[in-house]
N, C-alpha and C. Protein backbone atom coordinates (compact mmCIF):
# COMPACT_ATOMS: atom_id res chain seq x y z
N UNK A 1 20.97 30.80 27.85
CA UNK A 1 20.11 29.64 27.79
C UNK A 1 19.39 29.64 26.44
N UNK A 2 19.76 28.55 25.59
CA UNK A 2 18.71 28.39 24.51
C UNK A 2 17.11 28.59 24.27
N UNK A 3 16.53 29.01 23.80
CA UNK A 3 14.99 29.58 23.47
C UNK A 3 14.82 28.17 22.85
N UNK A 4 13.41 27.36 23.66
CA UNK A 4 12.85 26.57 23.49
C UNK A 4 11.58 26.77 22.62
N UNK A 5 11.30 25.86 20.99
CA UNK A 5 10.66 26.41 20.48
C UNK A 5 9.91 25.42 20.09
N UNK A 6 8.11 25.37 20.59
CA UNK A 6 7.58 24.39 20.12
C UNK A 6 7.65 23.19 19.21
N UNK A 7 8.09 22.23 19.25
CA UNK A 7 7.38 21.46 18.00
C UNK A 7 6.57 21.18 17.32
N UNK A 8 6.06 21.15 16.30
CA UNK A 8 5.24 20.96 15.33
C UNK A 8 5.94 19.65 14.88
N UNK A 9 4.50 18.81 15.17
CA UNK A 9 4.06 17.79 14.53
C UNK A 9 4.35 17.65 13.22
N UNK A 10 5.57 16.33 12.83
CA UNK A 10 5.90 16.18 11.10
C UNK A 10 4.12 15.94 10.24
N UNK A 11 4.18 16.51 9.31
CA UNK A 11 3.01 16.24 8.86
C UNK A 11 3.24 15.08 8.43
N UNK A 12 3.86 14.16 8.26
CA UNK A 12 3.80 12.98 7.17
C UNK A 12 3.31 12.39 8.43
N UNK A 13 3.48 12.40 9.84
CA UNK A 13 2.84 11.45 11.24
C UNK A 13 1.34 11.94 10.96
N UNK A 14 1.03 13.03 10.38
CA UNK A 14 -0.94 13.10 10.76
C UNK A 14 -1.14 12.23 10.06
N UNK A 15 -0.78 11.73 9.02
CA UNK A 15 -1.83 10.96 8.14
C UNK A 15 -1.98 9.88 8.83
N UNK A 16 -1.12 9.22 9.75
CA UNK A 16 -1.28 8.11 11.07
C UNK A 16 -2.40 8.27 11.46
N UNK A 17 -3.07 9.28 12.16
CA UNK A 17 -4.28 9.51 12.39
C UNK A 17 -5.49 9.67 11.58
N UNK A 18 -5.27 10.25 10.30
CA UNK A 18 -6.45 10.33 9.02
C UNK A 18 -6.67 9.26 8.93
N UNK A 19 -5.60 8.12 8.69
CA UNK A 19 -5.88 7.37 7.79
C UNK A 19 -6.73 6.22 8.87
N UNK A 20 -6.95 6.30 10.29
CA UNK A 20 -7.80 5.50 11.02
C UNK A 20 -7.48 3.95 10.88
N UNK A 21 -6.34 3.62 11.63
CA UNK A 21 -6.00 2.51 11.50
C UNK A 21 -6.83 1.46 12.74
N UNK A 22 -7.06 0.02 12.22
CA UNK A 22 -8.06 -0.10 13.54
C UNK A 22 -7.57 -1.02 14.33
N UNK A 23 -7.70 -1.86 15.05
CA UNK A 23 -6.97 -3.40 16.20
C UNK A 23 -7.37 -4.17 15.10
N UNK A 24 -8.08 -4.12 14.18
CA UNK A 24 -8.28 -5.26 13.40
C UNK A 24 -7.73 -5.12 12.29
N UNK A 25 -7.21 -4.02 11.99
CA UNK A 25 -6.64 -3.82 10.47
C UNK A 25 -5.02 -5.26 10.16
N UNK A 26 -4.76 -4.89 9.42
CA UNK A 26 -2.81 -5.56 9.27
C UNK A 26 -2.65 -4.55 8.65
N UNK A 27 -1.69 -4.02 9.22
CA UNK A 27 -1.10 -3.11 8.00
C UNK A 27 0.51 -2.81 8.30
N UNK A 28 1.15 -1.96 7.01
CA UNK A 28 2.61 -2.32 7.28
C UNK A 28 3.12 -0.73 6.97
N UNK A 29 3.63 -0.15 7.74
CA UNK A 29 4.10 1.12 7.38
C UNK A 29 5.82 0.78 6.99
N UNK A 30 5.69 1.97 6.06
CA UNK A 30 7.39 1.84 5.52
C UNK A 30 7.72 3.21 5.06
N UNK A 31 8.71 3.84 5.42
CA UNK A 31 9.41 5.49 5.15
C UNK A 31 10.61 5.14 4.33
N UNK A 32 10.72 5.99 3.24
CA UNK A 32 12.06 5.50 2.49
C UNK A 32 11.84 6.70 1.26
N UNK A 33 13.16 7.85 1.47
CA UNK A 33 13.58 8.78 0.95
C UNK A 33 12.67 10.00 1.37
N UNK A 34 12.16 10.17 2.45
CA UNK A 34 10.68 11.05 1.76
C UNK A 34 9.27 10.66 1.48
N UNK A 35 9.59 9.59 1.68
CA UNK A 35 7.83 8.96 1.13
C UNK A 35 7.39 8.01 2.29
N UNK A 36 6.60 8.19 3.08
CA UNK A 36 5.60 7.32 3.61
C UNK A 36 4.62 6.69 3.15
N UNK A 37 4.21 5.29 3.03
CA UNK A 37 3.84 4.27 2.63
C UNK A 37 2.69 3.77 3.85
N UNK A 38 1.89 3.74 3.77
CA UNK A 38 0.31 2.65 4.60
C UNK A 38 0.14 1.90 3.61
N UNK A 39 0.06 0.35 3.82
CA UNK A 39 -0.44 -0.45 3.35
C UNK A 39 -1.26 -1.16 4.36
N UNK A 40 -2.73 -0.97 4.30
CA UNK A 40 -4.24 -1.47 4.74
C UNK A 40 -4.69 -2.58 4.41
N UNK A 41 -4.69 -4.00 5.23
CA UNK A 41 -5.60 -4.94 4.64
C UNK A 41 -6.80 -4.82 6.01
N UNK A 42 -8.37 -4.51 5.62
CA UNK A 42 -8.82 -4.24 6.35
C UNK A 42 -9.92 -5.49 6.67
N UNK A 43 -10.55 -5.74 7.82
CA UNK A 43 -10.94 -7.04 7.90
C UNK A 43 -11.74 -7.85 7.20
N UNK A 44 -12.38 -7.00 6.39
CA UNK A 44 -13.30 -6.96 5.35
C UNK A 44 -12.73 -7.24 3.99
N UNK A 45 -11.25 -7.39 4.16
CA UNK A 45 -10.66 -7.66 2.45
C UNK A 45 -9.71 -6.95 2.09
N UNK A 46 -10.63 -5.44 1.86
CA UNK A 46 -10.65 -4.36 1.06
C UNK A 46 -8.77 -3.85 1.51
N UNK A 47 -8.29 -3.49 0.74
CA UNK A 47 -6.74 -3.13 0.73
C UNK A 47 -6.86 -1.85 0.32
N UNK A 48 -6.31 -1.04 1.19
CA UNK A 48 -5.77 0.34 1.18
C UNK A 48 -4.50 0.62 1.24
N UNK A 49 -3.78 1.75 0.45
CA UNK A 49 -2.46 1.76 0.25
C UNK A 49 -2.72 3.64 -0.09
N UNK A 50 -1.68 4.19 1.39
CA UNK A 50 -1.79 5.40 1.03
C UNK A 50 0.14 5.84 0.77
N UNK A 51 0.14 6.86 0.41
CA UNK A 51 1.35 7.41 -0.37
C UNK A 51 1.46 9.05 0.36
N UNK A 52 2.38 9.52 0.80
CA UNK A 52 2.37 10.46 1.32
C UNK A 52 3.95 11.48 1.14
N UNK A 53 4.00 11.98 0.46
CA UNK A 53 5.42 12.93 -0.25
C UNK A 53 5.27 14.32 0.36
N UNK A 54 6.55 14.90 0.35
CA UNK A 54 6.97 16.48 0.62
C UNK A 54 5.75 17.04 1.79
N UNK A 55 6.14 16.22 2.69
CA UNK A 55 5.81 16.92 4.17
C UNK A 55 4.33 16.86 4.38
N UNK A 56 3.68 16.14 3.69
CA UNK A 56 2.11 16.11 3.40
C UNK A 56 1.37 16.74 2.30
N UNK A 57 2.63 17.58 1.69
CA UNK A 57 1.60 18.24 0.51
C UNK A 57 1.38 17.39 -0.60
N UNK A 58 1.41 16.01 -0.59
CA UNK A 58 1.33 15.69 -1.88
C UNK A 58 0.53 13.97 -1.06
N UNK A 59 -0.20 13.39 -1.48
CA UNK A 59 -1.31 12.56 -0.98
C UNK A 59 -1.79 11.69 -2.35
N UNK A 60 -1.56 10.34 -1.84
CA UNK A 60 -1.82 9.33 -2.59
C UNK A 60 -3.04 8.12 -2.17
N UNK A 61 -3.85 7.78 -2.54
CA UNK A 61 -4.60 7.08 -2.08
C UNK A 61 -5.14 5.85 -3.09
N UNK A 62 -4.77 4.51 -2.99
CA UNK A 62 -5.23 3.56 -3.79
C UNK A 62 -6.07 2.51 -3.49
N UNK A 63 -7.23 2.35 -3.89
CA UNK A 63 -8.15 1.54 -2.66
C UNK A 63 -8.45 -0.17 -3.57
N UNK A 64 -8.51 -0.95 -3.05
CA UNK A 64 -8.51 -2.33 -4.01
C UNK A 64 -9.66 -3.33 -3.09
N UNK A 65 -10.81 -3.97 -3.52
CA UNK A 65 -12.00 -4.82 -3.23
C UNK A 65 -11.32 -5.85 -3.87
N UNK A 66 -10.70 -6.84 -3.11
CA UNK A 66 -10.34 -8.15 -3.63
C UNK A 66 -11.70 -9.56 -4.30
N UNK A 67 -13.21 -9.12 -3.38
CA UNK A 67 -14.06 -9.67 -3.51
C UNK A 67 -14.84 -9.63 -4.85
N UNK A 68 -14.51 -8.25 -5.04
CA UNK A 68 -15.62 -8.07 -6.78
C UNK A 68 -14.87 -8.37 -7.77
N UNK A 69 -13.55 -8.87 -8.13
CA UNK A 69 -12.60 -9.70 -9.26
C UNK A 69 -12.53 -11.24 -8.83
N UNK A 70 -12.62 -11.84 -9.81
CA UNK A 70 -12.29 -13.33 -9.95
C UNK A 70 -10.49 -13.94 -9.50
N UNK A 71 -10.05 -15.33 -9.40
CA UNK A 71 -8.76 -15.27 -9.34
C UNK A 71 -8.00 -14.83 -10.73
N UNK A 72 -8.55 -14.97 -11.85
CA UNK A 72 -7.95 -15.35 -12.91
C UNK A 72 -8.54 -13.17 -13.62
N UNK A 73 -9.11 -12.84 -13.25
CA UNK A 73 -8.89 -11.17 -13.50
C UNK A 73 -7.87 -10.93 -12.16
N UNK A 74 -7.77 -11.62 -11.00
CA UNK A 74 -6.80 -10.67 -10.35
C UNK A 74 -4.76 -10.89 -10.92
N UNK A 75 -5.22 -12.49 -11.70
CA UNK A 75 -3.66 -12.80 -11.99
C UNK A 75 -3.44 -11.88 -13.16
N UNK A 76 -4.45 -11.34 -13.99
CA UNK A 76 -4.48 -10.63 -15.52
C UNK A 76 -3.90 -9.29 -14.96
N UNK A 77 -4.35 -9.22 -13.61
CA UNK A 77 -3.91 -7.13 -13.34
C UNK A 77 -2.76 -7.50 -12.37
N UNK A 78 -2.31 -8.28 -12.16
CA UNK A 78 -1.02 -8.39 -11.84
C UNK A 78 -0.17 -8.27 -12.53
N UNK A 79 -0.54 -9.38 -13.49
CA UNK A 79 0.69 -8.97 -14.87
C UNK A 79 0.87 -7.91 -15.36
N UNK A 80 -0.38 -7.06 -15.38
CA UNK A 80 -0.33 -5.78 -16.00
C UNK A 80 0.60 -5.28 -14.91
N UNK A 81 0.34 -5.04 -13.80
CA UNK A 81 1.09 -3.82 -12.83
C UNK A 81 2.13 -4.59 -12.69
N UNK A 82 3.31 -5.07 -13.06
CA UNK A 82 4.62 -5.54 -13.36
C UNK A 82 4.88 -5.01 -14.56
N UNK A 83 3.84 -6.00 -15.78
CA UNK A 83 4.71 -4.90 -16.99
C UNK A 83 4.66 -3.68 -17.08
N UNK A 84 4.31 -2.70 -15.99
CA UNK A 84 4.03 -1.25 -15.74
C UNK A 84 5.09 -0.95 -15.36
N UNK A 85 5.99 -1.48 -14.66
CA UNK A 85 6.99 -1.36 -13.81
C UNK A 85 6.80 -1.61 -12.35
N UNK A 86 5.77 -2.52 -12.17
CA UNK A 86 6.47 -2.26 -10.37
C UNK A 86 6.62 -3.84 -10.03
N UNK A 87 7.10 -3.61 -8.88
CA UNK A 87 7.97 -4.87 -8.62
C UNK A 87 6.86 -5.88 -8.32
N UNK A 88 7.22 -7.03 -7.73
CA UNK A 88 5.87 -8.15 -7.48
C UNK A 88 5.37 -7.97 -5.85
N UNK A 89 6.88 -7.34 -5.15
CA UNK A 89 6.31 -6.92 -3.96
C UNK A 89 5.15 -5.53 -3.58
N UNK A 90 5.61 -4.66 -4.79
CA UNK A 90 4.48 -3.66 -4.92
C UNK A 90 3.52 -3.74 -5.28
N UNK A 91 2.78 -4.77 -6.21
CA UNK A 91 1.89 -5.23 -6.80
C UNK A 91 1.46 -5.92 -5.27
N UNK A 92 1.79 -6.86 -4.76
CA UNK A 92 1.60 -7.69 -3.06
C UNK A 92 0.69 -6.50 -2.57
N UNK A 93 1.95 -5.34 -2.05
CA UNK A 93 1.45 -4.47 -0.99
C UNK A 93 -0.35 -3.76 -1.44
N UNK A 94 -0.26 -3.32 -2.95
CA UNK A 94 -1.31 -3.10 -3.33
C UNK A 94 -2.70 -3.66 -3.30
N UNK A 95 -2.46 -5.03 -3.94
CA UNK A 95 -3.59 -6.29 -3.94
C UNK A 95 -4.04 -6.92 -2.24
N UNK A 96 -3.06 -6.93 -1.60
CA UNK A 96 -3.26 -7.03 -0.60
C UNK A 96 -2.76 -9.07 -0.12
N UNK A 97 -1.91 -9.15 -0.65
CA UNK A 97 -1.28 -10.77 -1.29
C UNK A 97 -0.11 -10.42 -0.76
N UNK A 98 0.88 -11.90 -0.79
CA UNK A 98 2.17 -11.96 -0.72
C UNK A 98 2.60 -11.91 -1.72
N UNK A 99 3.67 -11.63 -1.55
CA UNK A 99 4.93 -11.51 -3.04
C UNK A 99 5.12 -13.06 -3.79
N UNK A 100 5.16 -13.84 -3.09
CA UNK A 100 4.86 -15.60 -3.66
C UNK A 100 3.87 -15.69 -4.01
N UNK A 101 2.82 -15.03 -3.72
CA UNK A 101 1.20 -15.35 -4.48
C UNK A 101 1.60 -14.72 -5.67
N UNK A 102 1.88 -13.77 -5.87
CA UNK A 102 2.33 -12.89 -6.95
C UNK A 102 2.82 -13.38 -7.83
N UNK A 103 4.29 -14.17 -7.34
CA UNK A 103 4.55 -14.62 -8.20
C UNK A 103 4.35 -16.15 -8.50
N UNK A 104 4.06 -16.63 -7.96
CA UNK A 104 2.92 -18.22 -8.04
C UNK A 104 2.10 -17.78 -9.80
N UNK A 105 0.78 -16.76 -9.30
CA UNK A 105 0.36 -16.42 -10.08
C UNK A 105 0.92 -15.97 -11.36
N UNK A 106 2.03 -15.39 -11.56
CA UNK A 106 2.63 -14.46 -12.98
C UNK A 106 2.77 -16.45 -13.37
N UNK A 107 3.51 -16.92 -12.75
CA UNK A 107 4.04 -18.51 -13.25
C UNK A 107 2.49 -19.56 -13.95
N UNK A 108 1.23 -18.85 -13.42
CA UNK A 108 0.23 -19.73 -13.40
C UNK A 108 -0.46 -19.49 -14.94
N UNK A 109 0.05 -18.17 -14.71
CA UNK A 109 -0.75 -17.68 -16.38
C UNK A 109 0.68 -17.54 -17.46
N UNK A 110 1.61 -17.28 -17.41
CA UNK A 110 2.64 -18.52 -18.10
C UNK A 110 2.29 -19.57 -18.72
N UNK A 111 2.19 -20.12 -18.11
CA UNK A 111 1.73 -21.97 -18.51
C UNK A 111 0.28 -22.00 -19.05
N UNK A 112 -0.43 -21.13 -18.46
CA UNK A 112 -2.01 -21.44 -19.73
C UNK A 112 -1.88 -20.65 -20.89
């Protein structure tokens, strides 16, 4: 008969619990290669985006107040975090926007 041997809890699932998700939050989890992804829009605005690599030892945390920037500073740091490299949907998940606002916006400051 096989020896039954506890499981231990993946660490990349605790941060499910750290990160205190609430009935009111939206948020969108996504796993892909190794990396777990929280993206937080919390009712209050405020967008949280956590990052979680190699089994928990490695912890990312990016926090964004949509309320204390204007529209026209949030279209300026959009552009920036594209010409950084990331996509318009990563820039979305971050800001706490759709990927069409995103890119609405890159199109809006274009034209001025």
């Amino acid at each position: 008969m096989p020896k039954l041997v506890p499981s231990r809890p993946d660490p990349m699932l605790d941060v499910l619990s750290t990160f205190r998700l609430k009935p009111t939050d939206t948020f969108k989890i996504v796993s892909s290669k190794g990396v777990l992804t929280i993206n937080r829009r919390k009712s209050t605005g405020e967008v949280e985006q956590m990052r979680v690599r190699a089994k928990g030892s490695f912890q990312q945390l990016t926090k964004f107040e949509p309320a204390q920037i204007t529209i026209a500073e949030r279209r300026k740091l959009e552009a920036e975090m594209v010409k950084s490299g990331l996509t318009q949907s990563e820039v979305a998940d971050l800001i706490g926007v759709s990927q069409a606002t995103v890119s609405l916006d890159l199109k809006k400051l274009k034209k001025a």
